[in-house]
PDB file of N, CA and C in Angstrom:
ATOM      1  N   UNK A   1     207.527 -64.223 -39.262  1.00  0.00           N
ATOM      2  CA  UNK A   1     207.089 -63.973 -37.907  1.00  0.00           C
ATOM      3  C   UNK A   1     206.055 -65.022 -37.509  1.00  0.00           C
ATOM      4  N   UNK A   2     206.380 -65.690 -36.825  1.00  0.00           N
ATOM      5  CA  UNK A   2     205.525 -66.513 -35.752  1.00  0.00           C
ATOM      6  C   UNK A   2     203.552 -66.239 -35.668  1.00  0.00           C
ATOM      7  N   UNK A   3     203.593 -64.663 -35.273  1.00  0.00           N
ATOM      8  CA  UNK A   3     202.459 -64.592 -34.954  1.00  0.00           C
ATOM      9  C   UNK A   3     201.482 -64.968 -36.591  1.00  0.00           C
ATOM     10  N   UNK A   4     202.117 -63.936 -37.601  1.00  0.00           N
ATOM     11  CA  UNK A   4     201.370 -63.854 -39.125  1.00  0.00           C
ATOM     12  C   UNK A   4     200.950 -65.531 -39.436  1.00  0.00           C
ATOM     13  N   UNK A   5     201.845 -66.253 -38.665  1.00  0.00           N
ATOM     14  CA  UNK A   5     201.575 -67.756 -39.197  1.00  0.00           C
ATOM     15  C   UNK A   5     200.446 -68.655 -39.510  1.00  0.00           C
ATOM     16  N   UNK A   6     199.277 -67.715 -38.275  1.00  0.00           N
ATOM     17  CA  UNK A   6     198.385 -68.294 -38.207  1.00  0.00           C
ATOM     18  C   UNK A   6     197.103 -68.313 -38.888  1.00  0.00           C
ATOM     19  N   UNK A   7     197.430 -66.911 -39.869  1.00  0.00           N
ATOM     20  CA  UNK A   7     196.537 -66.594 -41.207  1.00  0.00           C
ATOM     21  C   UNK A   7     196.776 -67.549 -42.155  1.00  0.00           C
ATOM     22  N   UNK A   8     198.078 -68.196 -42.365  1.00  0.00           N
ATOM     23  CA  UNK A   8     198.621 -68.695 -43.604  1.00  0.00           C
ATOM     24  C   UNK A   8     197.426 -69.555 -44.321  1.00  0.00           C
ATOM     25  N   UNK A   9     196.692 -70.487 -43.816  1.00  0.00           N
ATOM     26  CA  UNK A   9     195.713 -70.932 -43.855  1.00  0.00           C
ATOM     27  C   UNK A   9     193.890 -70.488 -43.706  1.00  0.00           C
ATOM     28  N   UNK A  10     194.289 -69.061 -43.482  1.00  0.00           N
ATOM     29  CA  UNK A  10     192.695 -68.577 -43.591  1.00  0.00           C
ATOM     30  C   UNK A  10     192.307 -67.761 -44.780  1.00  0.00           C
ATOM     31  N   UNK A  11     191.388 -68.090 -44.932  1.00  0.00           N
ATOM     32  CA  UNK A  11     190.512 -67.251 -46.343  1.00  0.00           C
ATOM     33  C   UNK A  11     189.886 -65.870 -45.808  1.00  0.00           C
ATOM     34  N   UNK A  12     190.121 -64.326 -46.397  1.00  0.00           N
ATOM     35  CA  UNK A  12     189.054 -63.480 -46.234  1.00  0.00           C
ATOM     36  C   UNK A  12     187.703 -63.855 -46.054  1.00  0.00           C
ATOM     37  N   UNK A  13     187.076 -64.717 -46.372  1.00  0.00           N
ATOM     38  CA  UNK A  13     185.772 -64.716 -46.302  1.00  0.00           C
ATOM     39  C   UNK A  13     185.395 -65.185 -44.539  1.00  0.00           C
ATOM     40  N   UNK A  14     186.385 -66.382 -44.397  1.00  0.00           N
ATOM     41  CA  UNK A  14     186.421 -67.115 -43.286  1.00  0.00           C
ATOM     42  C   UNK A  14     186.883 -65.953 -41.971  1.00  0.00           C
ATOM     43  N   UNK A  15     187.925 -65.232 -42.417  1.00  0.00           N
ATOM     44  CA  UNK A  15     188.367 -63.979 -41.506  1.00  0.00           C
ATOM     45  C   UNK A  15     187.244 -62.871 -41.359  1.00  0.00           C
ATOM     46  N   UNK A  16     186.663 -62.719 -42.156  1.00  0.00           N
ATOM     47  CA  UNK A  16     185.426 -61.680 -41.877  1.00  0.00           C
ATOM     48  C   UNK A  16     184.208 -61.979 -41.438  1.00  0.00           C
ATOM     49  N   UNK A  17     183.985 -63.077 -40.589  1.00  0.00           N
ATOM     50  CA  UNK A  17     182.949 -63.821 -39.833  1.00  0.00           C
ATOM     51  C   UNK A  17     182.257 -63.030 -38.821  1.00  0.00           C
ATOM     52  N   UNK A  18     181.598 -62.308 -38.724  1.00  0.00           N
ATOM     53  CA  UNK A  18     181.536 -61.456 -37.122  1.00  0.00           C
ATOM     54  C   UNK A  18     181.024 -61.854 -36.391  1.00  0.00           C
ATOM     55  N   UNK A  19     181.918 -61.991 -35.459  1.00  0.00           N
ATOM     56  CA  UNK A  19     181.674 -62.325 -34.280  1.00  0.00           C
ATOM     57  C   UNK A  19     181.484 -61.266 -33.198  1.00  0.00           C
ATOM     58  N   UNK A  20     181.819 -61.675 -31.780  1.00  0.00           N
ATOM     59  CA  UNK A  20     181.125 -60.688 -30.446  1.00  0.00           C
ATOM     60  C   UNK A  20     182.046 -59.219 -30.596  1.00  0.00           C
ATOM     61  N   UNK A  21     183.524 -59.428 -31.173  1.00  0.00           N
ATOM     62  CA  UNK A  21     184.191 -58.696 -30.905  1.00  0.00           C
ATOM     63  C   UNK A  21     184.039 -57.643 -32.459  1.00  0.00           C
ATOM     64  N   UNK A  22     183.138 -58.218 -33.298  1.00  0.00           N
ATOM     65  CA  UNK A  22     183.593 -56.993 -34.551  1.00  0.00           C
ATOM     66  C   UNK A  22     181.483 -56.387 -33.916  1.00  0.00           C
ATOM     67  N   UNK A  23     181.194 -56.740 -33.143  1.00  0.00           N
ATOM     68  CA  UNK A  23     180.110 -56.039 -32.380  1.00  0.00           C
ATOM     69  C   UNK A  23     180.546 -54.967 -31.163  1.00  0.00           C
ATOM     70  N   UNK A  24     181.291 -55.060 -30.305  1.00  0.00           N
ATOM     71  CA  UNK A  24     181.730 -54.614 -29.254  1.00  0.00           C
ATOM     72  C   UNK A  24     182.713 -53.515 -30.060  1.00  0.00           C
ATOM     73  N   UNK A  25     183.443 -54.127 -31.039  1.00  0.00           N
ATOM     74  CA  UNK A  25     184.939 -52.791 -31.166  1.00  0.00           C
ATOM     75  C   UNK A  25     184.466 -52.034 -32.607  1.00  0.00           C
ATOM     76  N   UNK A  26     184.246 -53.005 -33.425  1.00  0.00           N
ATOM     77  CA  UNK A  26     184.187 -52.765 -35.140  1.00  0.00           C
ATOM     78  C   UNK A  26     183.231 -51.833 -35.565  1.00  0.00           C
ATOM     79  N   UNK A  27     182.066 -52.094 -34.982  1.00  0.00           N
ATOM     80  CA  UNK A  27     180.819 -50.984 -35.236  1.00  0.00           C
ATOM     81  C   UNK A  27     180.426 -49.984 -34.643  1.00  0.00           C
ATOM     82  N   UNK A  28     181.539 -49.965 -33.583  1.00  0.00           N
ATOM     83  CA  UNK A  28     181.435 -48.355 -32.653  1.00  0.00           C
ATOM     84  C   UNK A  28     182.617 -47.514 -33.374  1.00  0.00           C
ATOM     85  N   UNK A  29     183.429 -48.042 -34.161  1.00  0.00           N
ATOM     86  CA  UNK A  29     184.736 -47.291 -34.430  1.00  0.00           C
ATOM     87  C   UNK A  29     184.518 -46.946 -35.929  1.00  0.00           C
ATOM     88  N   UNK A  30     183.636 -47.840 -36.368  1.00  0.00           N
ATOM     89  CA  UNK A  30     183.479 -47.844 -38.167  1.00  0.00           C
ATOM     90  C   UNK A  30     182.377 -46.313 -38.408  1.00  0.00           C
ATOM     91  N   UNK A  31     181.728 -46.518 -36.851  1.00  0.00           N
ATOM     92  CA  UNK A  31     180.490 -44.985 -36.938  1.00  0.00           C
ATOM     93  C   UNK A  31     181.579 -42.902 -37.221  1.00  0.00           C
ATOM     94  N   UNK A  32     182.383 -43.822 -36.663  1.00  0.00           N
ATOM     95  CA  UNK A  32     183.862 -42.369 -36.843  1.00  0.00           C
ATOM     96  C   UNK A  32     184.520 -42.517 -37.888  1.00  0.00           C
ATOM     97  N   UNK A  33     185.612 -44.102 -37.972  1.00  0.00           N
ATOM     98  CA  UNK A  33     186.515 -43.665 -39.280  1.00  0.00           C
ATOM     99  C   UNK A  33     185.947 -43.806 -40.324  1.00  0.00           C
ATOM    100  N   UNK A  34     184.474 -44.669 -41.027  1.00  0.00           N
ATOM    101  CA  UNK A  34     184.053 -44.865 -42.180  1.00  0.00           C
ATOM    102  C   UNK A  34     183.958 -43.380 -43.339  1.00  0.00           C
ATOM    103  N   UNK A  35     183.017 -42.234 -42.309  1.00  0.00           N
ATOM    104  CA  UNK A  35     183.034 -41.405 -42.863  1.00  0.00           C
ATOM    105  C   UNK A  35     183.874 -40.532 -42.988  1.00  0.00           C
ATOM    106  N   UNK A  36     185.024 -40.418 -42.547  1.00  0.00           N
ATOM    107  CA  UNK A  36     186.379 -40.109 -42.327  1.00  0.00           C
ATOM    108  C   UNK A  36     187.315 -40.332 -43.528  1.00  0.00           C
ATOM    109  N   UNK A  37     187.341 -41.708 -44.132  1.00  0.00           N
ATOM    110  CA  UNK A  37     188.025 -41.925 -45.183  1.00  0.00           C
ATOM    111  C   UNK A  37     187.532 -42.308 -46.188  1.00  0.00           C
ATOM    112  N   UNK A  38     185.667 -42.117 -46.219  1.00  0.00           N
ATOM    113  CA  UNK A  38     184.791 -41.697 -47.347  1.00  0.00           C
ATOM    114  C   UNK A  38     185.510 -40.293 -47.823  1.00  0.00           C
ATOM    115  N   UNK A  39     186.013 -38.971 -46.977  1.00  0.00           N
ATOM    116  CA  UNK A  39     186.511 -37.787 -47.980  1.00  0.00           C
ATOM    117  C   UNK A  39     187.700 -38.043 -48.468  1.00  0.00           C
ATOM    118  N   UNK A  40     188.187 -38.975 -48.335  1.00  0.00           N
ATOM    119  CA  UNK A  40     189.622 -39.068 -48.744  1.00  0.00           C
ATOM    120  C   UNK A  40     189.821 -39.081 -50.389  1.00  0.00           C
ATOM    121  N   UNK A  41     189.901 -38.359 -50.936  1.00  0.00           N
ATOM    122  CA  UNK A  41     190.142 -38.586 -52.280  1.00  0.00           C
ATOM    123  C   UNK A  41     191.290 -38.108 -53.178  1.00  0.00           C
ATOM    124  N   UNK A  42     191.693 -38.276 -54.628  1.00  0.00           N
ATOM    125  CA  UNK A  42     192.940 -38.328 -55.253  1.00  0.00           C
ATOM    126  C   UNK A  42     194.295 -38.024 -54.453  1.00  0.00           C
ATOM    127  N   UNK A  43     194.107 -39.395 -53.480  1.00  0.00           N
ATOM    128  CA  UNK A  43     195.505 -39.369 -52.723  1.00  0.00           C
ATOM    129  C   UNK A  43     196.491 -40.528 -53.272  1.00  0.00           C
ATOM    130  N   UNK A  44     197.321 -40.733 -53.209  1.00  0.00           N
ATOM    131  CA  UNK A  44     198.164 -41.985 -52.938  1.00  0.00           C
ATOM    132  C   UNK A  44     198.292 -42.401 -51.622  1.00  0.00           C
ATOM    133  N   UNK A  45     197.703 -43.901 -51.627  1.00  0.00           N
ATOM    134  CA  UNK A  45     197.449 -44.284 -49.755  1.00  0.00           C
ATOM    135  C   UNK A  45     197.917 -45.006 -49.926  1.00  0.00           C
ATOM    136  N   UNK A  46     198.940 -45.168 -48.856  1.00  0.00           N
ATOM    137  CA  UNK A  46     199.533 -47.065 -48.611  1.00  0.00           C
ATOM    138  C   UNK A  46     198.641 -47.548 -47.100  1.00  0.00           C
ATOM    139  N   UNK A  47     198.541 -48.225 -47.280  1.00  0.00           N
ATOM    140  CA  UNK A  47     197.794 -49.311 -46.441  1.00  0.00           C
ATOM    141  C   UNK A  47     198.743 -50.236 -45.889  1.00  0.00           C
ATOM    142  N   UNK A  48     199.402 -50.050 -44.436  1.00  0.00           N
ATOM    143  CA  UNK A  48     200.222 -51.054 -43.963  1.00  0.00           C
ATOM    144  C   UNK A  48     199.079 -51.914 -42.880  1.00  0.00           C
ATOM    145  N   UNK A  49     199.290 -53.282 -43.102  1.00  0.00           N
ATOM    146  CA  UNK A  49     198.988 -54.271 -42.539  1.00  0.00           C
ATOM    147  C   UNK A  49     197.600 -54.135 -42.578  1.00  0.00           C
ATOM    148  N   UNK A  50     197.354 -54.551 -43.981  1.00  0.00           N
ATOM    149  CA  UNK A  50     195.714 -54.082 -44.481  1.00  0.00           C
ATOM    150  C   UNK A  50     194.820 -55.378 -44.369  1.00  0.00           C
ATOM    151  N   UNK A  51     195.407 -56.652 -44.230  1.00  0.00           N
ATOM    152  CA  UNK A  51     194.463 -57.671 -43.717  1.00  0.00           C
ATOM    153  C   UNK A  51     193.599 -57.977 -44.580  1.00  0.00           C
ATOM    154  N   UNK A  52     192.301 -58.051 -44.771  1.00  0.00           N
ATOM    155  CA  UNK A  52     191.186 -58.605 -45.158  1.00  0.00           C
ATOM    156  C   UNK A  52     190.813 -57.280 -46.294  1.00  0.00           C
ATOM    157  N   UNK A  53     191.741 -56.443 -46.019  1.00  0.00           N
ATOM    158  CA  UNK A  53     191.141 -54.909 -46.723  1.00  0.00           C
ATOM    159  C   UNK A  53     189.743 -54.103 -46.235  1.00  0.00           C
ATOM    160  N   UNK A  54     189.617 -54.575 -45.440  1.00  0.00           N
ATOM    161  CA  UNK A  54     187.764 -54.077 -45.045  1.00  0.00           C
ATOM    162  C   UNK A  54     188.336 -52.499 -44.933  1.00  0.00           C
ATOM    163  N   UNK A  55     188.756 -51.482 -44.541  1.00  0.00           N
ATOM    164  CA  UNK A  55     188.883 -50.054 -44.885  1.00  0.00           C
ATOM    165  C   UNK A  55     189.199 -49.730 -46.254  1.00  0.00           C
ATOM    166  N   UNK A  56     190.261 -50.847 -46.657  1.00  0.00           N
ATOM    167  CA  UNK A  56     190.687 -50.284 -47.956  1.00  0.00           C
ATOM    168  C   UNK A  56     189.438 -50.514 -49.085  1.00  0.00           C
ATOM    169  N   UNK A  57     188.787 -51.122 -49.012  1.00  0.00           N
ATOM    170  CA  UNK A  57     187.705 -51.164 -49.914  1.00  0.00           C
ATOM    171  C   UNK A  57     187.191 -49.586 -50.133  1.00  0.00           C
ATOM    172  N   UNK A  58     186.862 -48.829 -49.095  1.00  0.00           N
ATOM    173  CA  UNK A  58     186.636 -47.541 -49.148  1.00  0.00           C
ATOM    174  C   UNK A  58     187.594 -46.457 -49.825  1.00  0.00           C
ATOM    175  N   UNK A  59     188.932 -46.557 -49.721  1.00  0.00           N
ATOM    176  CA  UNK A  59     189.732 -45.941 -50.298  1.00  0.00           C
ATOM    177  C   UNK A  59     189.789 -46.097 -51.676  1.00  0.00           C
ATOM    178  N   UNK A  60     189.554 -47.318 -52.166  1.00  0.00           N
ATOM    179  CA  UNK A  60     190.051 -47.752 -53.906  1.00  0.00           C
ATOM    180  C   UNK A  60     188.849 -47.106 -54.781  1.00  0.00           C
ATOM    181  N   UNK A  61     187.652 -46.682 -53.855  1.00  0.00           N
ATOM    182  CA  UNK A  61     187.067 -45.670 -54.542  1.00  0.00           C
ATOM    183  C   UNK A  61     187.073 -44.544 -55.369  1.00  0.00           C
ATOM    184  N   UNK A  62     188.163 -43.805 -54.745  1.00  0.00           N
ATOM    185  CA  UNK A  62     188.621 -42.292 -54.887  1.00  0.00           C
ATOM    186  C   UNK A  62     190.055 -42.493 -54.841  1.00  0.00           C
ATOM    187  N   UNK A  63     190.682 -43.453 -54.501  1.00  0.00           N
ATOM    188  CA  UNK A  63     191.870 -43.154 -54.709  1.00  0.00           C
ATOM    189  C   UNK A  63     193.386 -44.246 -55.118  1.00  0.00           C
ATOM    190  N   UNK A  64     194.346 -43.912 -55.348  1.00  0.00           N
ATOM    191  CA  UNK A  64     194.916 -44.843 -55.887  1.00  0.00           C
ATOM    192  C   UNK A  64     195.545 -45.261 -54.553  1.00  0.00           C
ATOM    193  N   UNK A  65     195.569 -46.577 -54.169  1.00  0.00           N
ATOM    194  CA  UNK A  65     195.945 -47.516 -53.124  1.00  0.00           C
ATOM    195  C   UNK A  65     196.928 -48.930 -53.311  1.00  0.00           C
ATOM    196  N   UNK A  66     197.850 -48.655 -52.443  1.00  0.00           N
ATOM    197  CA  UNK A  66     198.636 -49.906 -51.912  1.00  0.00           C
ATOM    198  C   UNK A  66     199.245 -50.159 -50.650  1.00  0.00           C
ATOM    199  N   UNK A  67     198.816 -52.004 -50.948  1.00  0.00           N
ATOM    200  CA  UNK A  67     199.243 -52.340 -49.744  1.00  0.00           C
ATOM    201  C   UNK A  67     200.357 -53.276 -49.219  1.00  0.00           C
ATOM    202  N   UNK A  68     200.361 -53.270 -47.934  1.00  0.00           N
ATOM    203  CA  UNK A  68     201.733 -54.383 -47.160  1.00  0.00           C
ATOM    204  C   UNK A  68     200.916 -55.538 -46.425  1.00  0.00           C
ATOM    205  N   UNK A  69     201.261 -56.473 -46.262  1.00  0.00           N
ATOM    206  CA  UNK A  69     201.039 -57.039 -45.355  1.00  0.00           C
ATOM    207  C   UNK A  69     201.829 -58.824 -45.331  1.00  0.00           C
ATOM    208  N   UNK A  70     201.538 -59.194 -44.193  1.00  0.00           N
ATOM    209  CA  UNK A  70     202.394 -60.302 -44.501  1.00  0.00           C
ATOM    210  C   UNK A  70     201.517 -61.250 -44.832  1.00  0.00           C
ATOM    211  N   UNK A  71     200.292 -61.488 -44.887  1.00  0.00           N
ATOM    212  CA  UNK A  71     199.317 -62.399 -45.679  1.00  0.00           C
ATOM    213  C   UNK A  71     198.774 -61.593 -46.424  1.00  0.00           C
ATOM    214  N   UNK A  72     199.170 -61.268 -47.826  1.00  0.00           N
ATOM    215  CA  UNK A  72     198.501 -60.534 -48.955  1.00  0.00           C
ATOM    216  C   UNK A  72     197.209 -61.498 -49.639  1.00  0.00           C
ATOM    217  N   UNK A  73     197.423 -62.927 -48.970  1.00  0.00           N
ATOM    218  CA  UNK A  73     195.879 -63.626 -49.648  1.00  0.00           C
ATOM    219  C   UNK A  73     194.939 -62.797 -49.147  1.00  0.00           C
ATOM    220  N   UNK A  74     194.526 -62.483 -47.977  1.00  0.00           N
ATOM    221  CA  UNK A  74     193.657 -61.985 -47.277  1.00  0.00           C
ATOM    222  C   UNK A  74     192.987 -60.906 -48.257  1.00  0.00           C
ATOM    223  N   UNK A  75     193.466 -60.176 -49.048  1.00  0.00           N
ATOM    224  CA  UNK A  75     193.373 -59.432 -49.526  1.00  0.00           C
ATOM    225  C   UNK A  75     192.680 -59.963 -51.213  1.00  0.00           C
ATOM    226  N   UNK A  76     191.780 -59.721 -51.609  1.00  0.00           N
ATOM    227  CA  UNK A  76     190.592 -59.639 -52.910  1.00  0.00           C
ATOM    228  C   UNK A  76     190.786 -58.765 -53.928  1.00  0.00           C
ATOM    229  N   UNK A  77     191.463 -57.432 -53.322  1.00  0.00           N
ATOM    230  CA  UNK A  77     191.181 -55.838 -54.266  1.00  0.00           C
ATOM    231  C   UNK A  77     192.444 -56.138 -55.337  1.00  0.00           C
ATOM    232  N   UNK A  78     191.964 -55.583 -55.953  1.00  0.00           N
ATOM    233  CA  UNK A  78     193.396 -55.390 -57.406  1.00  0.00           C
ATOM    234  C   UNK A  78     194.116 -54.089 -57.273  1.00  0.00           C
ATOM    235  N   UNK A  79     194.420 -54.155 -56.429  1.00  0.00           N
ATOM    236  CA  UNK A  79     195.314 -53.070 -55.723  1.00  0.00           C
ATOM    237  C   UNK A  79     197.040 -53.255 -55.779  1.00  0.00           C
ATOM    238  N   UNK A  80     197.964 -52.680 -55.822  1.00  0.00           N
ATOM    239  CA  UNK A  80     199.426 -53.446 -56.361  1.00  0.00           C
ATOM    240  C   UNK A  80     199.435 -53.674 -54.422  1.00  0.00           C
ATOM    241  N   UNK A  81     200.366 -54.871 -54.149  1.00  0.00           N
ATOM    242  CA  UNK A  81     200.312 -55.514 -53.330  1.00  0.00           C
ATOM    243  C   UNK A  81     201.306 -56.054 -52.919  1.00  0.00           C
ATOM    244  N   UNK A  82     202.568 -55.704 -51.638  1.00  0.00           N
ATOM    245  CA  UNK A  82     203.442 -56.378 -51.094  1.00  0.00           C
ATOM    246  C   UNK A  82     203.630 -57.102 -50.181  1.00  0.00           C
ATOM    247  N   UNK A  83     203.851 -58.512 -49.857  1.00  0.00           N
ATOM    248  CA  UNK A  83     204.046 -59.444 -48.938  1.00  0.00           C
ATOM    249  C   UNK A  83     205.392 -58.854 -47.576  1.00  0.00           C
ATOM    250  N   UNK A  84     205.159 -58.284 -46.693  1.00  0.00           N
ATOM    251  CA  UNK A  84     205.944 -57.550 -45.725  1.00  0.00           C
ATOM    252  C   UNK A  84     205.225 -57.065 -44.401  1.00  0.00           C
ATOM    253  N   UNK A  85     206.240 -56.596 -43.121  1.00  0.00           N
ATOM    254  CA  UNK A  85     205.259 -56.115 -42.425  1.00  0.00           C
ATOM    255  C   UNK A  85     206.085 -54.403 -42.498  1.00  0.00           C
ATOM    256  N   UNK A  86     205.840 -53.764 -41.594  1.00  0.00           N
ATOM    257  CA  UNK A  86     205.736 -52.248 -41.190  1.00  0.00           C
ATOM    258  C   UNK A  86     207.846 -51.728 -41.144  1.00  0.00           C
ATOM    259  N   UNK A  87     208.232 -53.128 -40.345  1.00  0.00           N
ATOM    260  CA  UNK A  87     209.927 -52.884 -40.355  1.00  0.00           C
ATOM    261  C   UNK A  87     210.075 -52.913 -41.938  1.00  0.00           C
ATOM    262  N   UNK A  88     209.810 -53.333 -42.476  1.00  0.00           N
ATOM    263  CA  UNK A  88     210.338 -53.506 -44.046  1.00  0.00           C
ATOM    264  C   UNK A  88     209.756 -52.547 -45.067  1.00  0.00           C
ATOM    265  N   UNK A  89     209.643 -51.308 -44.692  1.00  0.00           N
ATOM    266  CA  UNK A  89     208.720 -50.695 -45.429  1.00  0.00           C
ATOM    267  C   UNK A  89     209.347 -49.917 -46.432  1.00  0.00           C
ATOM    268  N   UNK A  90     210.560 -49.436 -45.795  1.00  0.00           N
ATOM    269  CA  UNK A  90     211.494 -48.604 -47.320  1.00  0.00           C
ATOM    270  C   UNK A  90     211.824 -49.439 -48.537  1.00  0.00           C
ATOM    271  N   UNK A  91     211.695 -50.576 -47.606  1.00  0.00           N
ATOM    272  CA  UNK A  91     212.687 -51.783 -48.739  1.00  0.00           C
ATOM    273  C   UNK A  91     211.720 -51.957 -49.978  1.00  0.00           C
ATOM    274  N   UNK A  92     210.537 -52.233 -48.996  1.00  0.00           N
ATOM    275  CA  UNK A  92     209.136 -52.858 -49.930  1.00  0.00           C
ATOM    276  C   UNK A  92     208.863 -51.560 -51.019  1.00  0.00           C
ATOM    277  N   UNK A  93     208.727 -50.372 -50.624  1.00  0.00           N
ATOM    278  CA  UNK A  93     207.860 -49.352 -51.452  1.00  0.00           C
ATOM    279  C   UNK A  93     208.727 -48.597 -52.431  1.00  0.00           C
ATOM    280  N   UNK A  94     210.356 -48.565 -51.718  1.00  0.00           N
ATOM    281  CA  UNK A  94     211.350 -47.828 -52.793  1.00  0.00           C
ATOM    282  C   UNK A  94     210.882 -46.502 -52.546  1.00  0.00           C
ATOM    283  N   UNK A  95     210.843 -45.572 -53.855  1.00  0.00           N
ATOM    284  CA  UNK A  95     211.108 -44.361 -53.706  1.00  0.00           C
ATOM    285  C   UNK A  95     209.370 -43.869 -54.112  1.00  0.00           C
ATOM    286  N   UNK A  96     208.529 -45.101 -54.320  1.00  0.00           N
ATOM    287  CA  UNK A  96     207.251 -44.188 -54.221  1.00  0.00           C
ATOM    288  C   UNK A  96     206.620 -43.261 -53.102  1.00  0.00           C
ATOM    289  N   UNK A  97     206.070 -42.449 -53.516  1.00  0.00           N
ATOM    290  CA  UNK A  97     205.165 -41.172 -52.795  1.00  0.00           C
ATOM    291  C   UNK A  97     203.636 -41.789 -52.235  1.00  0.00           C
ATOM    292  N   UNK A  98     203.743 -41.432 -50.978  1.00  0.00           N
ATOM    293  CA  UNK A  98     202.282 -41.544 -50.183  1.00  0.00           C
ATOM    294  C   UNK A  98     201.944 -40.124 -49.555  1.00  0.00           C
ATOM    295  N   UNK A  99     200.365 -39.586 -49.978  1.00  0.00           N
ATOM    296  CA  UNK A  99     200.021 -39.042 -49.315  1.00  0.00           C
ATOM    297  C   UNK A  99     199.071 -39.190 -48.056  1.00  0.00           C
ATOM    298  N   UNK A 100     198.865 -40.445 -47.867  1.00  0.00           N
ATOM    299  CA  UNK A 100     198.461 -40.836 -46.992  1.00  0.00           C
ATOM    300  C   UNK A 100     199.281 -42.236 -46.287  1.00  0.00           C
ATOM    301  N   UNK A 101     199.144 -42.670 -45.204  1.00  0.00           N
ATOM    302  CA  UNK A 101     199.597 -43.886 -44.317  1.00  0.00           C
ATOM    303  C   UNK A 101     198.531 -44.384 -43.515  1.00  0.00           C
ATOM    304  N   UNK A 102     197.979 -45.479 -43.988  1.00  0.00           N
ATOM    305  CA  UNK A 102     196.941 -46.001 -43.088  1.00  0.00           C
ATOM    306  C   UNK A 102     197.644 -47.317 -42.831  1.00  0.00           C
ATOM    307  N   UNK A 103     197.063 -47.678 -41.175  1.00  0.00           N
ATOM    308  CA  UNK A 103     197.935 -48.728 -41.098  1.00  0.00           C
ATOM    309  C   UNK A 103     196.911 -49.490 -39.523  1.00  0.00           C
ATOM    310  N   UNK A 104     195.168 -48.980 -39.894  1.00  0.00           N
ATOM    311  CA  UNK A 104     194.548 -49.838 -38.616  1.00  0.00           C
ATOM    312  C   UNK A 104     194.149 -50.949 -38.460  1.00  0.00           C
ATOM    313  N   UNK A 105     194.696 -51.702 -39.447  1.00  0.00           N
ATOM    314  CA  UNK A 105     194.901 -53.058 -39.174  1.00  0.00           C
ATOM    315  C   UNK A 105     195.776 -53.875 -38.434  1.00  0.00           C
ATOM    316  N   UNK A 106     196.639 -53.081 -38.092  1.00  0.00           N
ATOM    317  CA  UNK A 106     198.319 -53.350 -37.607  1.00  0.00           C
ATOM    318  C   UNK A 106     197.885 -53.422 -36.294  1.00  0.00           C
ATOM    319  N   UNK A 107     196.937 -52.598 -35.947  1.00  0.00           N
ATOM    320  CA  UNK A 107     196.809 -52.844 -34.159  1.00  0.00           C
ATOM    321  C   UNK A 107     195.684 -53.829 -33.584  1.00  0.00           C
ATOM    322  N   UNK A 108     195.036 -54.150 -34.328  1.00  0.00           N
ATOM    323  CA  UNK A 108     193.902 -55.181 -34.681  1.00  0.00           C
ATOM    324  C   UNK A 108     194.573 -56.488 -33.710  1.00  0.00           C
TER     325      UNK A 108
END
């Protein structure tokens, strides 16, 4: 996909820069879901289009986590990890079990 192209070349560190907009959107929304998926525990979570992982860091706490995305560099955690986006998702995961689906990176 065209759009994913433009990560191909960026580093997490370089992607997590904050700027005006992780002021305006990121820290009014992180005051709701942070503590939200602080209770989340002994789930199986997949993480579609997990990006940089900045939520999933919170999950690998308490629980066992994996993710999709189509730039899996972005991603640091030792978490099992598939190169895909959201259409490809039966293909990618097979017949494993999620009790959870997080996927707010995807609208990012």
């Amino acid at each position: 996909m065209k759009n994913y192209d433009r990560y191909k070349n960026v580093t997490a560190e370089v992607y997590e820069k904050k700027g005006i907009m992780y002021y305006l959107c990121r820290m009014p929304s992180d005051k709701k879901i942070i503590p939200l998926l602080s209770q989340i525990k002994s789930k199986n979570v997949l993480d579609v289009g997990l990006g940089t992982s900045y939520y999933t860091r919170i999950l690998i706490e308490n629980n066992n986590v994996t993710g999709i995305d189509q730039n899996p560099h972005l991603c640091n955690l030792p978490i099992k990890l598939y190169k895909g986006d959201a259409s490809e998702l039966c293909a990618l995961v097979g017949e494993e079990k999620f009790g959870i689906v997080l996927s707010s990176g995807l609208f990012m």
